[in-house]
N, C-alpha and C. Protein backbone atom coordinates (compact mmCIF):
# COMPACT_ATOMS: atom_id res chain seq x y z
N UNK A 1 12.45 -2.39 37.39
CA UNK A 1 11.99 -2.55 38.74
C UNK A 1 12.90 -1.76 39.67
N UNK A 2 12.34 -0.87 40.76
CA UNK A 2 12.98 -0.24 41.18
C UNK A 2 13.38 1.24 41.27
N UNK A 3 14.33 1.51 41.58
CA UNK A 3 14.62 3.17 41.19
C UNK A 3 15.38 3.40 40.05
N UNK A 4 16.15 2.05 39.76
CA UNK A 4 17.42 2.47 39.00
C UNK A 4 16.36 3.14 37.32
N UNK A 5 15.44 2.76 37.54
CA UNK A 5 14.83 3.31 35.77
C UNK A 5 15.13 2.29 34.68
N UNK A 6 14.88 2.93 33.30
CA UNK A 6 15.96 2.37 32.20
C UNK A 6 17.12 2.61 31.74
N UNK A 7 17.37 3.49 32.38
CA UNK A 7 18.86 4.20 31.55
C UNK A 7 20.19 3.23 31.18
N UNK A 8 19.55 2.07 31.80
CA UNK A 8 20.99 0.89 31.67
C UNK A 8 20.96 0.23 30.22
N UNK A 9 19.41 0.24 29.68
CA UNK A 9 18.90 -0.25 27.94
C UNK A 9 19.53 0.95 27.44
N UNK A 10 19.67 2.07 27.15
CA UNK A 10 19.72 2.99 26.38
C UNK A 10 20.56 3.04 25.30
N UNK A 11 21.77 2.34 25.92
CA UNK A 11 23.06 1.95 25.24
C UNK A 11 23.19 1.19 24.34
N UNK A 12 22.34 0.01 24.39
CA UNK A 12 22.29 -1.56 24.18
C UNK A 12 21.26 -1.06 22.71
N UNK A 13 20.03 -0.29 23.61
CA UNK A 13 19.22 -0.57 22.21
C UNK A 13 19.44 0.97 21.36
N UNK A 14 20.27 2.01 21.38
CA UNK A 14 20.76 2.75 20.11
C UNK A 14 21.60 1.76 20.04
N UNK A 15 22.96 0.89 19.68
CA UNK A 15 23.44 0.25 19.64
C UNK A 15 22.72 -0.47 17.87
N UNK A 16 21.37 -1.73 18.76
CA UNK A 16 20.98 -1.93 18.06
C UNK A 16 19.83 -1.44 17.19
N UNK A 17 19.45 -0.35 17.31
CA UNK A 17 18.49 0.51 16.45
C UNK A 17 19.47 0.78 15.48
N UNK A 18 20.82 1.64 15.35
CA UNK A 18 21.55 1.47 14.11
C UNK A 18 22.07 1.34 12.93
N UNK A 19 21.51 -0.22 13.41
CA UNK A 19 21.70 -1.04 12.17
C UNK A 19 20.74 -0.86 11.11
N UNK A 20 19.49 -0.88 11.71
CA UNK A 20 18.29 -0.60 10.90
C UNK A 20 17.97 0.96 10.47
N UNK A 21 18.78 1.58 11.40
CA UNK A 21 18.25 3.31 11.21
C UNK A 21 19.34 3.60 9.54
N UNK A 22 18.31 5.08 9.31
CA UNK A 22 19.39 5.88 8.06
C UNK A 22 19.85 7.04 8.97
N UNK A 23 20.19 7.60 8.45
CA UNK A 23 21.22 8.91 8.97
C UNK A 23 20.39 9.93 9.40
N UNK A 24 20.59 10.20 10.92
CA UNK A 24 19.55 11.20 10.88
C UNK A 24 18.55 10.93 11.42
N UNK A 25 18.67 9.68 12.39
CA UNK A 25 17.29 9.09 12.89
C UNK A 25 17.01 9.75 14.30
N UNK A 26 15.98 9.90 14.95
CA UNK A 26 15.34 10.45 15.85
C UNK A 26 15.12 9.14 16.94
N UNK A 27 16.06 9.82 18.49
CA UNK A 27 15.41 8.67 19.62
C UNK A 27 14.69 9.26 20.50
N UNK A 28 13.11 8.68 20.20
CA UNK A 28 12.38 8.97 21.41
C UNK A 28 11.84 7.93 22.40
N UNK A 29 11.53 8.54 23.75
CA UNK A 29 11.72 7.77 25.08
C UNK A 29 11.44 8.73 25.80
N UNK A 30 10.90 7.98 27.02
CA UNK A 30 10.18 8.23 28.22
C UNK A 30 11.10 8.73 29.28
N UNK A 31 10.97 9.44 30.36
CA UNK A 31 12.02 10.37 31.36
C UNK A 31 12.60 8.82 32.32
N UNK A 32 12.51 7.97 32.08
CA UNK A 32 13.13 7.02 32.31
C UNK A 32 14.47 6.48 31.98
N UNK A 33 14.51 7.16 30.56
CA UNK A 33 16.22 7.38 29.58
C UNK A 33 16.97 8.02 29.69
N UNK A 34 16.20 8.91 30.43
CA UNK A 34 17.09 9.87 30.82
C UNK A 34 18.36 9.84 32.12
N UNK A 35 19.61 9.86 30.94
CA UNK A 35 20.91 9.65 31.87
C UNK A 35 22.19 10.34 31.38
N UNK A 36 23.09 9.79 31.59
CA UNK A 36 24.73 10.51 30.59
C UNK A 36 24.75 10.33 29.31
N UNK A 37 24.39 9.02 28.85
CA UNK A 37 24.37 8.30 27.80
C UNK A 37 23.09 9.25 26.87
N UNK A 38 22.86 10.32 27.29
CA UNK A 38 21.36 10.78 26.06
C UNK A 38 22.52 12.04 25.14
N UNK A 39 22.14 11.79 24.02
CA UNK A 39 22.61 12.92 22.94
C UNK A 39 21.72 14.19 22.95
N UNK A 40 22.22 15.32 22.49
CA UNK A 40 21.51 16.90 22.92
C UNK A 40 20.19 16.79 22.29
N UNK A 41 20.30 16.21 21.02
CA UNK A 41 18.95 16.12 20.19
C UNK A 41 18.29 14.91 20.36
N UNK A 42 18.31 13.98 21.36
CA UNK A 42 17.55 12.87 21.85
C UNK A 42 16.16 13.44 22.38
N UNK A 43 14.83 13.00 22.07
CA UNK A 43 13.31 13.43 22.74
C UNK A 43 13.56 12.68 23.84
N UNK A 44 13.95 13.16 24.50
CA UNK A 44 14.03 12.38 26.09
C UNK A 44 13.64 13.68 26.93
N UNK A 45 12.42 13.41 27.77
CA UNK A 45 12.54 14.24 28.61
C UNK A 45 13.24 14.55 30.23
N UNK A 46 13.90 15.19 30.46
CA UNK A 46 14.48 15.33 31.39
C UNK A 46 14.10 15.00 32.75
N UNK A 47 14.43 14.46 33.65
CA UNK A 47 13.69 14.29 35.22
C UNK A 47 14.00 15.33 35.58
N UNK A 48 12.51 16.25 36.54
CA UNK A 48 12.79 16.60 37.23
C UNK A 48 13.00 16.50 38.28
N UNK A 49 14.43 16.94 39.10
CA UNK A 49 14.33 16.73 40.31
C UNK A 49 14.07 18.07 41.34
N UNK A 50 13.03 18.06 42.00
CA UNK A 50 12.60 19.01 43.13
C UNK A 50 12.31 20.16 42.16
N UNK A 51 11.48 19.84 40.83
CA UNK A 51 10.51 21.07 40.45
C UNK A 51 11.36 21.38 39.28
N UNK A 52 13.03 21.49 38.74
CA UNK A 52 13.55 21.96 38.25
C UNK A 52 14.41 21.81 37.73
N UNK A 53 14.94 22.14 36.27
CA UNK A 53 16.03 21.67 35.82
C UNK A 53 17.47 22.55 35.98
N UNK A 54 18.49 21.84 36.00
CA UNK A 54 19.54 23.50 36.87
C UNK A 54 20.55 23.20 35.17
N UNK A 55 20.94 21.92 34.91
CA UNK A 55 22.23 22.04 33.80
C UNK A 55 21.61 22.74 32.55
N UNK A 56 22.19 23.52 32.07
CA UNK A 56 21.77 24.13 30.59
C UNK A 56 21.79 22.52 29.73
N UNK A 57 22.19 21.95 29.53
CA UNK A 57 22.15 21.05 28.63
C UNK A 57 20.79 20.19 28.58
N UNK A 58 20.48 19.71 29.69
CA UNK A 58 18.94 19.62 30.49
C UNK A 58 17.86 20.33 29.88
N UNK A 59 18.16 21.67 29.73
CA UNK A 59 17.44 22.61 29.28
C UNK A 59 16.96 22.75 28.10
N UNK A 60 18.14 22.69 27.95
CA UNK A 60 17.93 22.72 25.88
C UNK A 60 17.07 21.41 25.73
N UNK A 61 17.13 20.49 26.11
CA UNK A 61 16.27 19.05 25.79
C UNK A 61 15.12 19.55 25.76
N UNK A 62 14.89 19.81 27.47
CA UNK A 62 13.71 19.89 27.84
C UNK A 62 12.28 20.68 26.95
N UNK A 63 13.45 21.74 25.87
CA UNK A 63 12.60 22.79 25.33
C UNK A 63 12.64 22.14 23.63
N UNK A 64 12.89 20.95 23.44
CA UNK A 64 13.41 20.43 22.20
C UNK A 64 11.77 19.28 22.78
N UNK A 65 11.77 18.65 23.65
CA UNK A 65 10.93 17.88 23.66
C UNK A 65 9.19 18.88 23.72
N UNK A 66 9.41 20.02 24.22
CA UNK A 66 8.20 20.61 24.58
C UNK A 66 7.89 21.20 22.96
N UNK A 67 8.83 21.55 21.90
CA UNK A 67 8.69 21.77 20.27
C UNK A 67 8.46 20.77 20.25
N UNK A 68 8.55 19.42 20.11
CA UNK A 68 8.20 18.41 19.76
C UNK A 68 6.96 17.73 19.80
N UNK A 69 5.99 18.19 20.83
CA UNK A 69 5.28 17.98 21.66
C UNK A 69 4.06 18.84 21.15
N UNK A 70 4.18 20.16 20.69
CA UNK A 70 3.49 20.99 20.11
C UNK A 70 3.51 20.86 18.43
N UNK A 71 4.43 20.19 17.93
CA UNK A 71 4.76 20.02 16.33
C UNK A 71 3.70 18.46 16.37
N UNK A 72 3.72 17.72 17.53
CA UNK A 72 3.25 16.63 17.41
C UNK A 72 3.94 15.41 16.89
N UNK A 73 5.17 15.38 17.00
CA UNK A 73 5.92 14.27 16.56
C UNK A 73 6.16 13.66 18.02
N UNK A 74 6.53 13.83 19.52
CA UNK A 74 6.56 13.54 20.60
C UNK A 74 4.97 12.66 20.60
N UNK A 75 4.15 13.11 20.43
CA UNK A 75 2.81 12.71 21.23
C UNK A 75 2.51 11.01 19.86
N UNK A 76 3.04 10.81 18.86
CA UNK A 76 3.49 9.74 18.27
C UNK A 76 3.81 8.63 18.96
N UNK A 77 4.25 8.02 20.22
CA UNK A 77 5.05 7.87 20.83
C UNK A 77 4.01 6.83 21.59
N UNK A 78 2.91 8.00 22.24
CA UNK A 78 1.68 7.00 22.80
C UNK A 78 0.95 6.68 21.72
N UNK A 79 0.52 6.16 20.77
CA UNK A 79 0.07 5.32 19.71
C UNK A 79 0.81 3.98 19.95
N UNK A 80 2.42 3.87 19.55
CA UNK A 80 3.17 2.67 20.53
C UNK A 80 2.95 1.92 21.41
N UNK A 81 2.47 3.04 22.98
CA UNK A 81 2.39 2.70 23.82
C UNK A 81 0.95 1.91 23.86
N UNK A 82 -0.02 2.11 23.22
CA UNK A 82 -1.47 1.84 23.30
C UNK A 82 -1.30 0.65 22.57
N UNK A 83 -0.95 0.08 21.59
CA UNK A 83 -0.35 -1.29 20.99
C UNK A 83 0.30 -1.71 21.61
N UNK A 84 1.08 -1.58 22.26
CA UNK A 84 2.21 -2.49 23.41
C UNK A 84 0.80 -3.01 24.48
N UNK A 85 0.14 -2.07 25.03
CA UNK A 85 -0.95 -2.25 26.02
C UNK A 85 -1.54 -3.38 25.89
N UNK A 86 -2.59 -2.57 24.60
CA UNK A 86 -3.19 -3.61 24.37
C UNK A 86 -2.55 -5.58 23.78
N UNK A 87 -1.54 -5.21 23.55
CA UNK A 87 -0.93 -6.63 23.44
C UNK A 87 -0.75 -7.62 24.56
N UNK A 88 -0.31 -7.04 25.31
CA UNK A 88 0.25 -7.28 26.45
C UNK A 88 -1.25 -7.67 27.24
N UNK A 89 -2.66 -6.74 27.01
CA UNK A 89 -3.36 -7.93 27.68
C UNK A 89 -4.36 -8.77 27.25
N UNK A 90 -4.09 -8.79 25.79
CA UNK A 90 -4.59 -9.76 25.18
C UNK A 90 -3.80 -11.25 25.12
N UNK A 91 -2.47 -11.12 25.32
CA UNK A 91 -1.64 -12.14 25.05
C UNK A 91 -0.71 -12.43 26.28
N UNK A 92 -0.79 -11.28 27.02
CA UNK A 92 0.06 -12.26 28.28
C UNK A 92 1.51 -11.07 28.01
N UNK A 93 1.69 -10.35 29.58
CA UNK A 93 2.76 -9.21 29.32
C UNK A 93 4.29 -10.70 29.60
N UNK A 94 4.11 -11.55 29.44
CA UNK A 94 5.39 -12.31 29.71
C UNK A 94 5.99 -13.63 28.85
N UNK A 95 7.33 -13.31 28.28
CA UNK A 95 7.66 -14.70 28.09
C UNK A 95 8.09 -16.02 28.34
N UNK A 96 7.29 -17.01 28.13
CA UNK A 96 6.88 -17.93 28.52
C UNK A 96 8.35 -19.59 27.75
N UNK A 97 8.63 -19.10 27.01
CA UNK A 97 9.71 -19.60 26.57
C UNK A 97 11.11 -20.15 27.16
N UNK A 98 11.25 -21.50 27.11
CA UNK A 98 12.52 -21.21 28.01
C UNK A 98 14.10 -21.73 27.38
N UNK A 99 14.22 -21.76 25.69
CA UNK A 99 15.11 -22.02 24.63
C UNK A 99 15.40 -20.24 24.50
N UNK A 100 16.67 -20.13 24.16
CA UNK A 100 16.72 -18.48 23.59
C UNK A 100 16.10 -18.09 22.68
N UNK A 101 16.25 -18.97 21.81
CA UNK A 101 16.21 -18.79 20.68
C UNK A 101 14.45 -18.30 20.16
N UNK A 102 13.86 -19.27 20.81
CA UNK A 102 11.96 -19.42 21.28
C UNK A 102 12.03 -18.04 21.60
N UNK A 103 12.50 -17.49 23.10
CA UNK A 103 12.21 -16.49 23.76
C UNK A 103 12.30 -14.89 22.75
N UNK A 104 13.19 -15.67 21.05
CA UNK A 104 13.00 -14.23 20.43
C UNK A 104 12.15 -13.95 19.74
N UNK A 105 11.28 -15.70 19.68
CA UNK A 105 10.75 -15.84 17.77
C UNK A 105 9.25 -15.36 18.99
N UNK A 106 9.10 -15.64 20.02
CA UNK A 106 7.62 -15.51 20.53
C UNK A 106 6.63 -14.13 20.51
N UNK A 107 8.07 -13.05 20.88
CA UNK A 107 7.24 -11.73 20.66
C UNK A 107 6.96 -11.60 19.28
N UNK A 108 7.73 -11.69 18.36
CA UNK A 108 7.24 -11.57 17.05
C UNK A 108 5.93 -12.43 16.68
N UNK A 109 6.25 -13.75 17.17
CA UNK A 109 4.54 -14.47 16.78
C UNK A 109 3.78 -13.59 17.51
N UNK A 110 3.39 -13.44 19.18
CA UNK A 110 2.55 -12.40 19.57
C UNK A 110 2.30 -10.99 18.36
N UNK A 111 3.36 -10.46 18.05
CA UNK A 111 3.11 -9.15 17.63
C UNK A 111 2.25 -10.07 15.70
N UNK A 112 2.54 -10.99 15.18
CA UNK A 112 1.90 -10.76 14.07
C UNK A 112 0.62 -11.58 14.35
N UNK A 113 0.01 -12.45 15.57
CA UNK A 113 -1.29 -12.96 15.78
C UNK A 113 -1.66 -11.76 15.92
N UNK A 114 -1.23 -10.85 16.53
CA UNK A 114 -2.39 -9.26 16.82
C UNK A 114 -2.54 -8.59 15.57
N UNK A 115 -1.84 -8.65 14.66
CA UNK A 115 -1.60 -8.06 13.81
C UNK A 115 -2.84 -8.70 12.72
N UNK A 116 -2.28 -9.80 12.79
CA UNK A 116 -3.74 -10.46 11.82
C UNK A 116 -5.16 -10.38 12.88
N UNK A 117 -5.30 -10.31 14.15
CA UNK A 117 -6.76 -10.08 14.89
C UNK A 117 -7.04 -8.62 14.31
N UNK A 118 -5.69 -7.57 13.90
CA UNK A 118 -7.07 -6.32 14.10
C UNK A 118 -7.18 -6.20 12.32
N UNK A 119 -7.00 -6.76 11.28
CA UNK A 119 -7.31 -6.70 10.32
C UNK A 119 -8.15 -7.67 9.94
């Protein structure tokens, strides 16, 4: 909410992606991630501000996400997004939980009731 974006998750969740990743894993994300915290080979696309990107480092992304984009591994990304969607308004974009512990097990029940509706 706001201007600040996401760039404040970015940390938190490579952090915990990690654990589960092998060597060599790929982070992609929306120009919302985009902050200090992004690595050269992160699919993050760059914000533009006022039309243009000025840091070379910026650059190089920017032309890493646009290969990406044409190879078709970027455009992967909205498939995600279209399952998050549609979840969210079949089931309610909010949790309703008010134990922690509830508030973790609920998205997972949401995500496997959808899971058994589309099969």
């Amino acid at each position: 909410m706001g201007r600040d974006g996401d760039s404040h998750f970015l940390k938190p969740l490579r952090q915990g992606a990690a654990q589960y990743a092998q060597s060599g894993w790929l982070l992609l994300a929306d120009a919302g991630f985009d902050c200090i915290h992004t690595h050269p080979d992160d699919l993050i696309p760059p914000i533009r501000r006022h039309g243009k990107i000025v840091a070379p480092e910026r650059k190089a992304r920017a032309d890493l996400v646009a290969q990406a984009r044409l190879e078709g591994v970027y455009g992967q990304r909205w498939i995600c997004e279209t399952v998050h969607s549609v979840m969210k308004r079949r089931s309610g974009d909010s949790v309703r939980s008010r134990k922690r512990s509830l508030q973790r097990r609920e998205p997972v029940l949401k995500g496997l009731v959808y899971n058994l509706h589309v099969w």
